[in-house]
Structure formats: structure tokens, C-alpha cells
C-alpha atoms as a PDB file:
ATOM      1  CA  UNK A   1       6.535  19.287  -2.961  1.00  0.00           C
ATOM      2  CA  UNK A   2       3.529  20.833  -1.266  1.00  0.00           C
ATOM      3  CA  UNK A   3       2.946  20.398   2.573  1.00  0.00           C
ATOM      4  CA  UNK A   4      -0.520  21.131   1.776  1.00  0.00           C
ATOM      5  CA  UNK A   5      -2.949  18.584   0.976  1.00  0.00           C
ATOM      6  CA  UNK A   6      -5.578  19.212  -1.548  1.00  0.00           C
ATOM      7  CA  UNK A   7      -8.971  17.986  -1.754  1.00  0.00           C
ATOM      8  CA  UNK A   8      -7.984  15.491  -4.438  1.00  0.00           C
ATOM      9  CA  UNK A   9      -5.144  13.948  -2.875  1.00  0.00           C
ATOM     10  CA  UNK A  10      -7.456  13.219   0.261  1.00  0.00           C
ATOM     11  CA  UNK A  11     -10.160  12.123  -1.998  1.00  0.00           C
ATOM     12  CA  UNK A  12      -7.485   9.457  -3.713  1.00  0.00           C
ATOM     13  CA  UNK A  13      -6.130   8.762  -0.250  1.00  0.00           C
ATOM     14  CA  UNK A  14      -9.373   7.884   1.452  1.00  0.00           C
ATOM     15  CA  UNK A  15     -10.490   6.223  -1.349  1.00  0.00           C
ATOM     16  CA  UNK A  16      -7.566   3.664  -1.293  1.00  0.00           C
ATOM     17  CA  UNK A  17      -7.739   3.834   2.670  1.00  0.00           C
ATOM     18  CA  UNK A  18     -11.459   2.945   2.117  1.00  0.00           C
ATOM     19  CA  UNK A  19     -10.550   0.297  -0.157  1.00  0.00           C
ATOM     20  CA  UNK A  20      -7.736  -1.557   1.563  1.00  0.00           C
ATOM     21  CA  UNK A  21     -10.530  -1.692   4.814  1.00  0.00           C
ATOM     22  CA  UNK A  22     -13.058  -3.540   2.966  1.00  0.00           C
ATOM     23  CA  UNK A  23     -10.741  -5.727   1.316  1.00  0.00           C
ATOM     24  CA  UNK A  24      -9.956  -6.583   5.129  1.00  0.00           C
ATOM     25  CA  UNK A  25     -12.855  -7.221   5.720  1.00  0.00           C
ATOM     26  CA  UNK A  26     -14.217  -9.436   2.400  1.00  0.00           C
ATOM     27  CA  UNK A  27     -10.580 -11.421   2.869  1.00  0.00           C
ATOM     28  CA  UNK A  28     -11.319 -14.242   5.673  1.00  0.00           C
ATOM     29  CA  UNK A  29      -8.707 -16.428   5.220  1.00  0.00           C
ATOM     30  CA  UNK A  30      -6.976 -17.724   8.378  1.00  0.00           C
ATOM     31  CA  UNK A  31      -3.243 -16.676   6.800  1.00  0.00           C
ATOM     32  CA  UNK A  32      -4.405 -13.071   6.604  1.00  0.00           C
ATOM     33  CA  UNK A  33      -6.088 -13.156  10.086  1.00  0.00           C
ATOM     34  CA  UNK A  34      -2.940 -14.482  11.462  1.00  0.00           C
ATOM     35  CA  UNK A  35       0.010 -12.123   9.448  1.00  0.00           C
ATOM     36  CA  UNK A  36      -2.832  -8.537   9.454  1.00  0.00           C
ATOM     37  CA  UNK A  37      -1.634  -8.069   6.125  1.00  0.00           C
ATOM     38  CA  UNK A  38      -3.785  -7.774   2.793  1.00  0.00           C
ATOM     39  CA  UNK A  39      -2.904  -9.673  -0.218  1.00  0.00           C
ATOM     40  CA  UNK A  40      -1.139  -7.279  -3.234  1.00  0.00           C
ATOM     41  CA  UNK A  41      -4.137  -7.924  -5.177  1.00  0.00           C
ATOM     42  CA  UNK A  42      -6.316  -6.166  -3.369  1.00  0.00           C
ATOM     43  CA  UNK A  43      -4.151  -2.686  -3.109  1.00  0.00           C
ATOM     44  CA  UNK A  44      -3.477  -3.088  -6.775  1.00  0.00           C
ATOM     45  CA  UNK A  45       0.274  -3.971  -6.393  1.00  0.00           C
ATOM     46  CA  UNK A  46       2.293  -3.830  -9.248  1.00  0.00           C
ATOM     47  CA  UNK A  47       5.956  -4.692  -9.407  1.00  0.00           C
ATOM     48  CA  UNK A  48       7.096  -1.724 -11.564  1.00  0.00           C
ATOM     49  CA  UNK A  49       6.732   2.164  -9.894  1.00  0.00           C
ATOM     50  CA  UNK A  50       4.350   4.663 -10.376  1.00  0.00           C
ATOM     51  CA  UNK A  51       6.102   7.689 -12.233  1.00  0.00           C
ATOM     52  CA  UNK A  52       8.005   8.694  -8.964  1.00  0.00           C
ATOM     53  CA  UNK A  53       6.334   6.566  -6.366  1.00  0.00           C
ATOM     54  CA  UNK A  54       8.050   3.060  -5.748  1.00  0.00           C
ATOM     55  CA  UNK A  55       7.929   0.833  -2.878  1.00  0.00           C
ATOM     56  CA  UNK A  56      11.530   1.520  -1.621  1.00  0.00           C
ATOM     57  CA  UNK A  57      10.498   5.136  -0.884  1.00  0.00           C
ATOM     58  CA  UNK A  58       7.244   4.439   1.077  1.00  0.00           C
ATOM     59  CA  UNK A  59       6.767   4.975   4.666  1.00  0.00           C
ATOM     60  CA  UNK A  60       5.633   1.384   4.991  1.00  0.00           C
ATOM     61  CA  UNK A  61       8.370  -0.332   3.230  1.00  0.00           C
ATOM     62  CA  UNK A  62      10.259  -3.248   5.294  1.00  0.00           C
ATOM     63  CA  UNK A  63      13.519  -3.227   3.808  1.00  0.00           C
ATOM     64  CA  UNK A  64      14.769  -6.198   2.094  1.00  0.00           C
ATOM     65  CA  UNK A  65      11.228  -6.747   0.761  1.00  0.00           C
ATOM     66  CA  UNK A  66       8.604  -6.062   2.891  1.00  0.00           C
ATOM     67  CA  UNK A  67       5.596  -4.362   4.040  1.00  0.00           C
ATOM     68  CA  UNK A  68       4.033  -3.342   6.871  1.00  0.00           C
ATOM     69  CA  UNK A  69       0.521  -3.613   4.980  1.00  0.00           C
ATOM     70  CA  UNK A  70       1.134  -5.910   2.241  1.00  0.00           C
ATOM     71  CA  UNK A  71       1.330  -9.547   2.624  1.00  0.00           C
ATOM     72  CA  UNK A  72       4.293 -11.259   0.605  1.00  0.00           C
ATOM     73  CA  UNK A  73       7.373 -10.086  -0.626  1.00  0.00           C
ATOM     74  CA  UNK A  74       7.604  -7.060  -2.156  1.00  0.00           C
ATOM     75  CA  UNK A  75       9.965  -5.324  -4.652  1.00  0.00           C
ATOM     76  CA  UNK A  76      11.365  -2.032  -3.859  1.00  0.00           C
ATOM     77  CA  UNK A  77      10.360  -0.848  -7.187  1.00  0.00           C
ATOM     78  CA  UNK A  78       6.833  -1.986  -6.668  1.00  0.00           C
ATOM     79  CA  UNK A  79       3.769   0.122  -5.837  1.00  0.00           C
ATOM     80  CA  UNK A  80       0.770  -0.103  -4.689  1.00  0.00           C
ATOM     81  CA  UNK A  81      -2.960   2.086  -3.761  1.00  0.00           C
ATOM     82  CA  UNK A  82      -1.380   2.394  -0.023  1.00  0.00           C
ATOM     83  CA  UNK A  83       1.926   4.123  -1.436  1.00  0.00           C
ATOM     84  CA  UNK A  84       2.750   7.121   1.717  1.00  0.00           C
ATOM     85  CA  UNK A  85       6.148   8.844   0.803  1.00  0.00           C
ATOM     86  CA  UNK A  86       8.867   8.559   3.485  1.00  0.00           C
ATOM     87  CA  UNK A  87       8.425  12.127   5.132  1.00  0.00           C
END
């Protein structure tokens, strides 16, 4: 794996960066105010990995089932538009 980071993977990364703010934003419920956390739905969650990327080898992964982004529990074999690997 690279160290570098090409224009694409920024593009993707401030894209879903971009995306996770203005779902903050849109999402006024008090629960989300209180817990700073976004719903899965609106980083695309999905309980199964993405070829290589899974939840249990992110960078924001609370082990059991947690995330420091994500509000509910999440599997380890999840993913999501947020997904940073562990580095």
C-alpha cells in the first residue's frame, strides 16, 4: 500500500467527508445532538465489508461494536463512506 495519496482517493475522501457534514447538518434530531454521531444511513453503512475494508480495521472502530462517528451498534464486518484504515 501506497503512502501517497492520489487525486482520486482525496476526491472520494472529501466527497464522503463532505457528505457525512451535511448529513450533520440536515439531521436535527435531539438523540443525534446529544450522542454527535450520524445515523448509518446517512454514511451508507452496510453490514457486510467492502472488498478489504471492514469496520473492525478502521481507525474509528470502538471495539465490541462501536463507532466513534456512527451512531448505533456496529458490526466489525460492516462498512461505511467514513471507512479510514488503522495506520
Amino acid at each position: 500500500m501506497t503512502d501517497k495519496l492520489s487525486r482520486r482517493n482525496f476526491l472520494h475522501l472529501a466527497g464522503a467527508g463532505g457528505g457525512a457534514m451535511i448529513g450533520l447538518a440536515l439531521v436535527g434530531s435531539p438523540a443525534t445532538a446529544a450522542t454527535g454521531k450520524v445515523p448509518k444511513q446517512t454514511v451508507n453503512y452496510q453490514p457486510q465489508p467492502k472488498g478489504q475494508a471492514r469496520c473492525g480495521s478502521c481507525a474509528f472502530f470502538q471495539a465490541p461494536s462501536g463507532c466513534n462517528y456512527v451512531d448505533g451498534p456496529i458490526n466489525p464486518n460492516g462498512w461505511c463512506m467514513l471507512y479510514k484504515a488503522k495506520g
